[in-house]
N, C-alpha and C. Protein backbone atom coordinates (compact mmCIF):
# COMPACT_ATOMS: atom_id res chain seq x y z
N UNK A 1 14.92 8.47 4.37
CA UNK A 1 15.39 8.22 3.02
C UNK A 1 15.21 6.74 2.69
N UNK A 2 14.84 6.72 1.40
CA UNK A 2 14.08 5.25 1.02
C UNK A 2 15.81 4.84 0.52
N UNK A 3 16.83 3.96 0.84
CA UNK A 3 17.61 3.85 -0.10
C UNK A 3 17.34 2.23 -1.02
N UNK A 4 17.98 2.00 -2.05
CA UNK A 4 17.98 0.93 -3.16
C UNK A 4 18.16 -0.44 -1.85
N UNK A 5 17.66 -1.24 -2.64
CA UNK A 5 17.80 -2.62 -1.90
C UNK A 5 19.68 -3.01 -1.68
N UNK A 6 20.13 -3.28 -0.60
CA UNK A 6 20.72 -3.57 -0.59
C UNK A 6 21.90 -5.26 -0.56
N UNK A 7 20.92 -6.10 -1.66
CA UNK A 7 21.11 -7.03 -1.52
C UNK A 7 21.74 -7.66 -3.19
N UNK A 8 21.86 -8.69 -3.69
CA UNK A 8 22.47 -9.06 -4.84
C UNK A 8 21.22 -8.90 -5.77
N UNK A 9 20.68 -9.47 -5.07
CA UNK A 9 18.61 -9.06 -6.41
C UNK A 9 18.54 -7.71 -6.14
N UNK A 10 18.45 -7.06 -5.60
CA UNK A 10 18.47 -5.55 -5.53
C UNK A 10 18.94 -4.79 -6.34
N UNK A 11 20.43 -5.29 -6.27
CA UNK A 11 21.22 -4.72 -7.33
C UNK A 11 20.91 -4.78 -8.85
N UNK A 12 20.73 -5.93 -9.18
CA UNK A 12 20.30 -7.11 -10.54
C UNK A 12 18.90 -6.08 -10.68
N UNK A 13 18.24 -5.83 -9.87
CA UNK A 13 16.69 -4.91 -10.27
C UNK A 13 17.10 -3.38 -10.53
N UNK A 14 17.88 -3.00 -9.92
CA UNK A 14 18.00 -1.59 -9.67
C UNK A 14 18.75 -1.29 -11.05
N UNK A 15 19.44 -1.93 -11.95
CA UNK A 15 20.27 -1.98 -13.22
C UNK A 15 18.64 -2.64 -14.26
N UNK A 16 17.96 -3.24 -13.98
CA UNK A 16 17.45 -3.72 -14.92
C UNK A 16 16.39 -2.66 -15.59
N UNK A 17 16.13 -2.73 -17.19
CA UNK A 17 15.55 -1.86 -17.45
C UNK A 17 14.21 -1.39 -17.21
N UNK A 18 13.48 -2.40 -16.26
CA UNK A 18 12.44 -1.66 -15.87
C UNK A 18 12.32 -0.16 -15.00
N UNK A 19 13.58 0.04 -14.43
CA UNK A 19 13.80 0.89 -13.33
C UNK A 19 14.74 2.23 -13.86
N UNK A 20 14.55 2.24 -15.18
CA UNK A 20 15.52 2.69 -15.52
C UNK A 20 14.69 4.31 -15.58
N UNK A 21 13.36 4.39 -15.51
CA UNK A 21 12.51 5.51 -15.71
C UNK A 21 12.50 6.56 -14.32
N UNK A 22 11.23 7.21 -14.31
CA UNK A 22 11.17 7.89 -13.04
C UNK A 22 10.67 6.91 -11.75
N UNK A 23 11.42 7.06 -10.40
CA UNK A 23 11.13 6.47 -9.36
C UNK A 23 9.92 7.52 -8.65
N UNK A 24 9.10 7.37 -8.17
CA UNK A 24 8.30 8.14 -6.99
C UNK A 24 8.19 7.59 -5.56
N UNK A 25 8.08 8.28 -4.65
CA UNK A 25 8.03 7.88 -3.50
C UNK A 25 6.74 8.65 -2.65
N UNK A 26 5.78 7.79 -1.92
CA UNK A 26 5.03 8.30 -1.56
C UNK A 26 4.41 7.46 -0.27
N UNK A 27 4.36 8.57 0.84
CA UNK A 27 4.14 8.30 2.16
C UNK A 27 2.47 8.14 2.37
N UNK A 28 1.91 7.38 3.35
CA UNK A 28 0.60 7.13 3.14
C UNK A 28 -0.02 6.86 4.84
N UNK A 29 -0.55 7.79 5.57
CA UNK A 29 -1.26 7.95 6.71
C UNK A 29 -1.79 6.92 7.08
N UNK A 30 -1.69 5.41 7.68
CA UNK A 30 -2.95 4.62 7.69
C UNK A 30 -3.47 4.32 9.01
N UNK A 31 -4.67 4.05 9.96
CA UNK A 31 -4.46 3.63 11.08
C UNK A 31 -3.49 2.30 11.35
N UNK A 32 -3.74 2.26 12.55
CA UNK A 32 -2.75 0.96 12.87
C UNK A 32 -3.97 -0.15 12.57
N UNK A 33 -4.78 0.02 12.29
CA UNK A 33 -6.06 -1.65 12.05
C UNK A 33 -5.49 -1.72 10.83
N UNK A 34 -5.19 -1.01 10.28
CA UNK A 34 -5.20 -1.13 8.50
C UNK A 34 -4.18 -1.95 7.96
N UNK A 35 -3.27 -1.96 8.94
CA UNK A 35 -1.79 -2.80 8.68
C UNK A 35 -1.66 -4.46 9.05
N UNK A 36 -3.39 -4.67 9.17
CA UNK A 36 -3.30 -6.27 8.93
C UNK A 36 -3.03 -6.83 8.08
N UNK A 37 -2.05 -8.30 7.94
CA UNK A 37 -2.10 -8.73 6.68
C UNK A 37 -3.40 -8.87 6.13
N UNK A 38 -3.44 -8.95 4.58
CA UNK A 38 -4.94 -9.21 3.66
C UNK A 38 -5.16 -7.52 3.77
N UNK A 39 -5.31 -6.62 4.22
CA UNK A 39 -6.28 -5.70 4.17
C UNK A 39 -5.68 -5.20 2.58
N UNK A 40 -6.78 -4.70 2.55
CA UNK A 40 -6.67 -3.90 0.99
C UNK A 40 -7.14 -2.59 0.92
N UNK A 41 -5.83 -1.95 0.29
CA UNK A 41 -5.85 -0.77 0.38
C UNK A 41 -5.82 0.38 -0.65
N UNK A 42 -6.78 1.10 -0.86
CA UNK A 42 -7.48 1.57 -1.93
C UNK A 42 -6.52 3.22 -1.93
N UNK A 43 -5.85 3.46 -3.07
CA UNK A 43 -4.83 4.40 -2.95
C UNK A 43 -4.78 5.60 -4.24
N UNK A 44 -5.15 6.50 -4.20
CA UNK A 44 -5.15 7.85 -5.49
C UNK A 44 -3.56 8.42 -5.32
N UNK A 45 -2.79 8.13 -6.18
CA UNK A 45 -1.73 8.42 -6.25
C UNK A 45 -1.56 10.11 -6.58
N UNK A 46 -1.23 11.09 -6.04
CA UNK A 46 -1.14 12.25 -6.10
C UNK A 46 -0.18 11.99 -7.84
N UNK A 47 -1.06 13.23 -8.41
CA UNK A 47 -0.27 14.21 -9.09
C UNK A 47 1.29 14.28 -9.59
N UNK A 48 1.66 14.71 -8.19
CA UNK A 48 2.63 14.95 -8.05
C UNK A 48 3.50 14.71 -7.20
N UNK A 49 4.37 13.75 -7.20
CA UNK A 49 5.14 12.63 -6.10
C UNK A 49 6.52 13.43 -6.02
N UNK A 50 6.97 12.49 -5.09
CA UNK A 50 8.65 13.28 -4.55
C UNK A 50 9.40 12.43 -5.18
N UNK A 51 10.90 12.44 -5.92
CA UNK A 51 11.50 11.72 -6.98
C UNK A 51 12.13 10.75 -5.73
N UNK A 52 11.88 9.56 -5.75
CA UNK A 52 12.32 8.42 -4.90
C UNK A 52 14.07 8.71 -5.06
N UNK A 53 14.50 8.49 -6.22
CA UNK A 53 16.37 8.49 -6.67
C UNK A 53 16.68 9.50 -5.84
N UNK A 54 16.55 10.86 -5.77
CA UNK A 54 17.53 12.07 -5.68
C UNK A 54 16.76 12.33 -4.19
N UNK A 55 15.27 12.08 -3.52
CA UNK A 55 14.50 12.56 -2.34
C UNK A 55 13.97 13.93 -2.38
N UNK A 56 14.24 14.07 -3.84
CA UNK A 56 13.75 16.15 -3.89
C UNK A 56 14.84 16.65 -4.38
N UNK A 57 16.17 16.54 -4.29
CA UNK A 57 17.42 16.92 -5.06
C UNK A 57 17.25 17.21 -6.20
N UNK A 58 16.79 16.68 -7.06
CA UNK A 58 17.05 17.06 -8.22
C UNK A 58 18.25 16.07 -9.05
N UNK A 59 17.63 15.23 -10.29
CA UNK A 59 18.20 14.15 -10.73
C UNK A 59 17.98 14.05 -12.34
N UNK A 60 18.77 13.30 -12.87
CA UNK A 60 18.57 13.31 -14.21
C UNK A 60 16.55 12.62 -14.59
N UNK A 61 16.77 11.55 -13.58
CA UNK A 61 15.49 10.92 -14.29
C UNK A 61 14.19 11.87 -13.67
N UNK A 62 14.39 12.73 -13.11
CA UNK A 62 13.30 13.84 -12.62
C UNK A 62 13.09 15.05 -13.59
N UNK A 63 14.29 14.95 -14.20
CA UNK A 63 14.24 16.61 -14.94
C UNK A 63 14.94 17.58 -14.02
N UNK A 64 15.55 17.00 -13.01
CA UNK A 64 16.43 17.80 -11.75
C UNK A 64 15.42 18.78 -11.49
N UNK A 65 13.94 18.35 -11.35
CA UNK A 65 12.87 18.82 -10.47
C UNK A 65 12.84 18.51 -8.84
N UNK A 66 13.08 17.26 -8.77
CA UNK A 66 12.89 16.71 -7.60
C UNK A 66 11.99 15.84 -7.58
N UNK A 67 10.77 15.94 -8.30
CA UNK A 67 9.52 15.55 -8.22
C UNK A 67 8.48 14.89 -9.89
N UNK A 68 7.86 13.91 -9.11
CA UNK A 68 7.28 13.16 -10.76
C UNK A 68 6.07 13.67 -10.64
N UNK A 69 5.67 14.18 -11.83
CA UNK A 69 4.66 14.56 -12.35
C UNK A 69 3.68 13.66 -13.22
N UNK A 70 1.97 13.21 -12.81
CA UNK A 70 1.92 12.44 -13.66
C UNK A 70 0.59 12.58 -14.63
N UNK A 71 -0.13 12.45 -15.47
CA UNK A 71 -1.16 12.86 -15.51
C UNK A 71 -2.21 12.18 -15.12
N UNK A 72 -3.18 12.76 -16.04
CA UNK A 72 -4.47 11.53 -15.57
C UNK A 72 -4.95 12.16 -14.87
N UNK A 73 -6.65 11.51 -14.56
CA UNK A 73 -7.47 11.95 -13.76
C UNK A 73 -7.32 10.73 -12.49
N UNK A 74 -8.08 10.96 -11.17
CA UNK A 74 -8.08 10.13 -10.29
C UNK A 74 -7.92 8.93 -10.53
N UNK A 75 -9.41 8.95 -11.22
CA UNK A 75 -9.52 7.31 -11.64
C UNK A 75 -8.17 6.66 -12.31
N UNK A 76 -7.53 7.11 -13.17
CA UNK A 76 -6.62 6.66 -13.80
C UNK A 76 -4.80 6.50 -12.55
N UNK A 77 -5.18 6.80 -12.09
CA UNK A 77 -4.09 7.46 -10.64
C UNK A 77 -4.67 5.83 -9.91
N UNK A 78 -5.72 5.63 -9.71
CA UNK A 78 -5.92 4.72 -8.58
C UNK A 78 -5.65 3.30 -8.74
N UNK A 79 -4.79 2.40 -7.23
CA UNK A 79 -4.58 1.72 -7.22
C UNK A 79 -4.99 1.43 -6.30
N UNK A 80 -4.78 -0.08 -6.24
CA UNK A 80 -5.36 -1.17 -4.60
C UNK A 80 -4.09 -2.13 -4.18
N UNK A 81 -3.35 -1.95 -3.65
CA UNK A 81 -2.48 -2.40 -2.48
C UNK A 81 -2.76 -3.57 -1.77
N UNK A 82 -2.63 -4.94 -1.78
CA UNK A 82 -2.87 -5.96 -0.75
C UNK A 82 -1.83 -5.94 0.36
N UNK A 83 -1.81 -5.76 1.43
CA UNK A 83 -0.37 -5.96 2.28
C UNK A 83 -0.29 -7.20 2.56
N UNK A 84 0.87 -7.81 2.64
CA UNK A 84 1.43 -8.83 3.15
C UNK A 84 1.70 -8.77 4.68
N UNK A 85 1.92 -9.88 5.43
CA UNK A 85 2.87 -9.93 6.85
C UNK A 85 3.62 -8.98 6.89
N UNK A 86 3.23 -7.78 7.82
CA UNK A 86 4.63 -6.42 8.40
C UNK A 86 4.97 -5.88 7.39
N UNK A 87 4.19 -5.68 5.82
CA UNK A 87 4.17 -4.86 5.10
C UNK A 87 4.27 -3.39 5.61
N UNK A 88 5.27 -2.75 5.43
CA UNK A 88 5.35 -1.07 5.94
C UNK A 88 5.84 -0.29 4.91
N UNK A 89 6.41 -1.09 3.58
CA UNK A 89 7.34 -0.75 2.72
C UNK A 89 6.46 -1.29 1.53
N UNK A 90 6.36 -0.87 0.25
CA UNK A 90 5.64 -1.64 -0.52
C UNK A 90 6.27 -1.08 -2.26
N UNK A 91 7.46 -1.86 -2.92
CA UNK A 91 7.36 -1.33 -3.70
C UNK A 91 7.05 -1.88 -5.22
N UNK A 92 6.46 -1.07 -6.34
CA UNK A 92 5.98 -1.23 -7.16
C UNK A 92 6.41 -1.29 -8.47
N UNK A 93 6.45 -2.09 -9.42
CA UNK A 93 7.14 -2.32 -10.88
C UNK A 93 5.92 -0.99 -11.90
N UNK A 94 6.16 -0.19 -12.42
CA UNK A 94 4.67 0.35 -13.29
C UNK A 94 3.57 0.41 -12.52
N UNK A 95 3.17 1.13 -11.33
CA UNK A 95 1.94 0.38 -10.84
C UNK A 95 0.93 1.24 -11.97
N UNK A 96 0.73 1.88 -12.08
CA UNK A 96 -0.10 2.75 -12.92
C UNK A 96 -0.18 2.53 -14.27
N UNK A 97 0.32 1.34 -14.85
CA UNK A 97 0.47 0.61 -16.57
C UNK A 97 1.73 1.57 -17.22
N UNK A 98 1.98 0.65 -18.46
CA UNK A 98 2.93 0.96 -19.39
C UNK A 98 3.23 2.68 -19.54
N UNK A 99 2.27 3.35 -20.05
CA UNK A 99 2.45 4.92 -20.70
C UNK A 99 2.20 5.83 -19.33
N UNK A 100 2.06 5.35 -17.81
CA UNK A 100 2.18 6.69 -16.98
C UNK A 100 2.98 7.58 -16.96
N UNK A 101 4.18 7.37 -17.05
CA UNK A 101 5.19 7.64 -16.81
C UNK A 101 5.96 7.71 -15.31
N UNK A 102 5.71 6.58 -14.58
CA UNK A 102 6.24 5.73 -13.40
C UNK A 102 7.02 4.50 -13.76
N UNK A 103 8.12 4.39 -13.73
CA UNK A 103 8.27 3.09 -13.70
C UNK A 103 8.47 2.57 -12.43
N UNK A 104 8.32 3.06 -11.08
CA UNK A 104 8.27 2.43 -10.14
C UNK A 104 7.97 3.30 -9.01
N UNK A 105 6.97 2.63 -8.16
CA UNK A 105 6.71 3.73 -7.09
C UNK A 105 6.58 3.04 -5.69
N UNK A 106 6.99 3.38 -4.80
CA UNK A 106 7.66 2.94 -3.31
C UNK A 106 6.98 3.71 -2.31
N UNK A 107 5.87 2.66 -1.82
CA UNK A 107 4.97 3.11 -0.79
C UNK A 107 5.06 2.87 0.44
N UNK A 108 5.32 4.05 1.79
CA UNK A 108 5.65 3.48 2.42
C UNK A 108 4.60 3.66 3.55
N UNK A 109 3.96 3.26 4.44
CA UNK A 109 2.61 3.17 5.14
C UNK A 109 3.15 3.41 7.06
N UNK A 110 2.63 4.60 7.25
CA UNK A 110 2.87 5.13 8.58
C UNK A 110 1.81 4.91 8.97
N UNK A 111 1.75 4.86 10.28
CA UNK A 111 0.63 4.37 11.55
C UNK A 111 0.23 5.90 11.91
N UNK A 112 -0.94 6.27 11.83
CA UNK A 112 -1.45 7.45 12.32
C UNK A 112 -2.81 7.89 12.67
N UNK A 113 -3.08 8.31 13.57
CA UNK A 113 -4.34 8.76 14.11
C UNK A 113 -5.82 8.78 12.94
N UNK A 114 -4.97 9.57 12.30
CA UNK A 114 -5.94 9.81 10.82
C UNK A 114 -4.94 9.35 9.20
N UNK A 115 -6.42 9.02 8.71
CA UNK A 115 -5.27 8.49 7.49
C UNK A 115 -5.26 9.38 6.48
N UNK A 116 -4.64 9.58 5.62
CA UNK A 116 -4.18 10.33 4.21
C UNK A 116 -5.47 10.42 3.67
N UNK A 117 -5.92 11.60 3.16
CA UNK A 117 -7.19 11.50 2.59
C UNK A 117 -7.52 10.93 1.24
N UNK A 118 -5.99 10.69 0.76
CA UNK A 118 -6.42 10.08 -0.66
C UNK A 118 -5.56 8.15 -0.75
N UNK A 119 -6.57 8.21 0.51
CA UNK A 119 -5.77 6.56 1.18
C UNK A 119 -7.13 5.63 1.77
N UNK A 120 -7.77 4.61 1.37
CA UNK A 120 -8.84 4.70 2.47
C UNK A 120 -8.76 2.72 2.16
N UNK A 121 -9.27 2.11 3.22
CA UNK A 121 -9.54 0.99 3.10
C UNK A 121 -10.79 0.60 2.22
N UNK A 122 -10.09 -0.79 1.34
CA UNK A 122 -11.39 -0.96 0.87
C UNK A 122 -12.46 -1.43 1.79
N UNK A 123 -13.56 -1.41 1.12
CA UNK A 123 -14.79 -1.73 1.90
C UNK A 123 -14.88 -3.47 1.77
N UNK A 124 -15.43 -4.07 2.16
CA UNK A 124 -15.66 -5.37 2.49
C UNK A 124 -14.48 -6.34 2.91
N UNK A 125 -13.59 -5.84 2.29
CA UNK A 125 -11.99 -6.74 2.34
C UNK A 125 -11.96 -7.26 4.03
N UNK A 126 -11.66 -6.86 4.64
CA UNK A 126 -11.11 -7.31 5.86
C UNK A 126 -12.53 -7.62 6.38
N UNK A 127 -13.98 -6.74 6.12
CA UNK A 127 -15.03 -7.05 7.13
C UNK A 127 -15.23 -8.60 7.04
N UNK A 128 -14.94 -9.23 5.89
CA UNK A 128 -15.09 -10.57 5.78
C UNK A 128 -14.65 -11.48 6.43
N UNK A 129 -13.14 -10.98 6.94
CA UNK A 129 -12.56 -11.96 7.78
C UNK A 129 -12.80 -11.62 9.28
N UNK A 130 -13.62 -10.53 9.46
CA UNK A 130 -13.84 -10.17 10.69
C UNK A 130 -15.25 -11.08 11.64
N UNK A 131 -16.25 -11.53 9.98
CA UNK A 131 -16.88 -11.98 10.28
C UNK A 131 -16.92 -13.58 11.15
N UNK A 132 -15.94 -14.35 10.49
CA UNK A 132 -15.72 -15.62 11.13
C UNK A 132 -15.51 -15.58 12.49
N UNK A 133 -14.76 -14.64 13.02
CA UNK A 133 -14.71 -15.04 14.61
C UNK A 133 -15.94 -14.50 15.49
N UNK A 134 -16.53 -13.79 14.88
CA UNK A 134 -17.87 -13.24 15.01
C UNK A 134 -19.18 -14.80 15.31
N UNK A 135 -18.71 -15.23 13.94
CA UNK A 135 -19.84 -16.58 13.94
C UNK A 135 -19.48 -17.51 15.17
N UNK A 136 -18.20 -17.37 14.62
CA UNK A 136 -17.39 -18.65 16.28
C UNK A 136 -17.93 -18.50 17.39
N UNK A 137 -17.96 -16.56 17.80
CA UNK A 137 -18.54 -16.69 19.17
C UNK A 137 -19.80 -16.42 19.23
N UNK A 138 -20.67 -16.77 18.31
CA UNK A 138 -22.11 -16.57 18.32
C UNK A 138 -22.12 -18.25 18.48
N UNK A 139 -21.46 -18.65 17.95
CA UNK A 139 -21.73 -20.35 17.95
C UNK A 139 -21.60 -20.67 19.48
N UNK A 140 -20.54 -20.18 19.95
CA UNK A 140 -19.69 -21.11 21.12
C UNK A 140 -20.51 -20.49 22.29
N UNK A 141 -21.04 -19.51 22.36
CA UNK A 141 -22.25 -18.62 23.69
C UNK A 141 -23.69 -19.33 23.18
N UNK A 142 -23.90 -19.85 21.89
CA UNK A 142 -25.46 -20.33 21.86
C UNK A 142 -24.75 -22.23 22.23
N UNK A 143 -23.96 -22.64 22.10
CA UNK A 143 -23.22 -23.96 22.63
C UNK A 143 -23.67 -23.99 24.36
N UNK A 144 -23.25 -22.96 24.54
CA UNK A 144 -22.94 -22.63 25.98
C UNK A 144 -24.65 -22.72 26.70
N UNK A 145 -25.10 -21.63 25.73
CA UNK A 145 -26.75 -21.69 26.61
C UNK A 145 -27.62 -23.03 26.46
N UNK A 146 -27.42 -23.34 25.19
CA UNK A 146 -27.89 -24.98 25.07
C UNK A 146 -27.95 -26.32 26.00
N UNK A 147 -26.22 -26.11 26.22
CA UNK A 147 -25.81 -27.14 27.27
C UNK A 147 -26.39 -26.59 28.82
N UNK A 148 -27.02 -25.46 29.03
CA UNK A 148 -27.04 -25.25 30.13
C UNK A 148 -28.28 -25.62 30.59
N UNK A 149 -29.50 -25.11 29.40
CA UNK A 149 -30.87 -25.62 29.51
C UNK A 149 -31.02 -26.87 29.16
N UNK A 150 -29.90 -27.76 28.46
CA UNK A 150 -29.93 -29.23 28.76
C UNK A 150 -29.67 -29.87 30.24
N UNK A 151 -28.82 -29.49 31.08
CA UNK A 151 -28.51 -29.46 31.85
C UNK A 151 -29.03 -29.69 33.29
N UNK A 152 -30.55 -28.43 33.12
CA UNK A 152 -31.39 -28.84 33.67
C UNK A 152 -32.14 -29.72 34.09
């Protein structure tokens, strides 16, 4: 259970009228590489989410469904996620703009073998930073052979 922040800003947010709409809550498969800080994470928000307030209960801001319904096609559903440091929790003011009908959605990112199929890393984001230590040790082994045939 996701509960409300329990802190004095928490409170001050959880009253303020941005939050005053439907909450969603939605769980998201990722490997464990994916949970580096910087990675970016490319996300199709289902359809149809579980009501963050009530957990499926059934609540006033749900329609005492349990669950938010949203429209739109994919494209219009999709978002990109940057994680921060030990990001596992991620939550969102509107992520989907003004007229979705979200006003806030609370992502929370599990470590798993396989990831959510409508979850995927972006492409280049992290390969970039993968590259520098790459160059380092291409540098520091051609350093190495240099000094050795100097050496001679």
């Amino acid at each position: 259970m996701i509960a409300p922040m329990a802190t004095p800003l928490g409170s001050v947010l959880e009253r303020d009228e941005l939050t005053t709409g439907p909450h969603g809550r939605l769980t998201v498969d990722v490997l464990d590489a994916w949970l580096a800080p910087g990675t970016v994470l490319e996300v199709v928000v289902p359809g149809r989410l579980a009501c963050a307030r009530c957990e499926g209960g059934g609540c006033d801001a749900c329609g005492k469904s349990g669950a938010i319904r949203l429209a739109g096609d994919e494209q219009e559903r999709s978002l990109r996620i940057t994680l921060s440091e030990s990001a596992r929790r991620v939550r969102l003011v509107r992520p989907l703009g003004e007229d979705a009908g979200l006003d806030q959605l609370v992502v929370e990112l599990r470590p798993a073998a396989v990831p959510s199929d409508f979850c995927r890393r972006a492409q280049g984001e992290s390969g970039r930073r993968a590259i520098i230590p790459l160059l380092f040790v291409l540098g520091l082994v051609s350093a190495v052979i240099a000094a050795l045939v100097l050496h001679r």
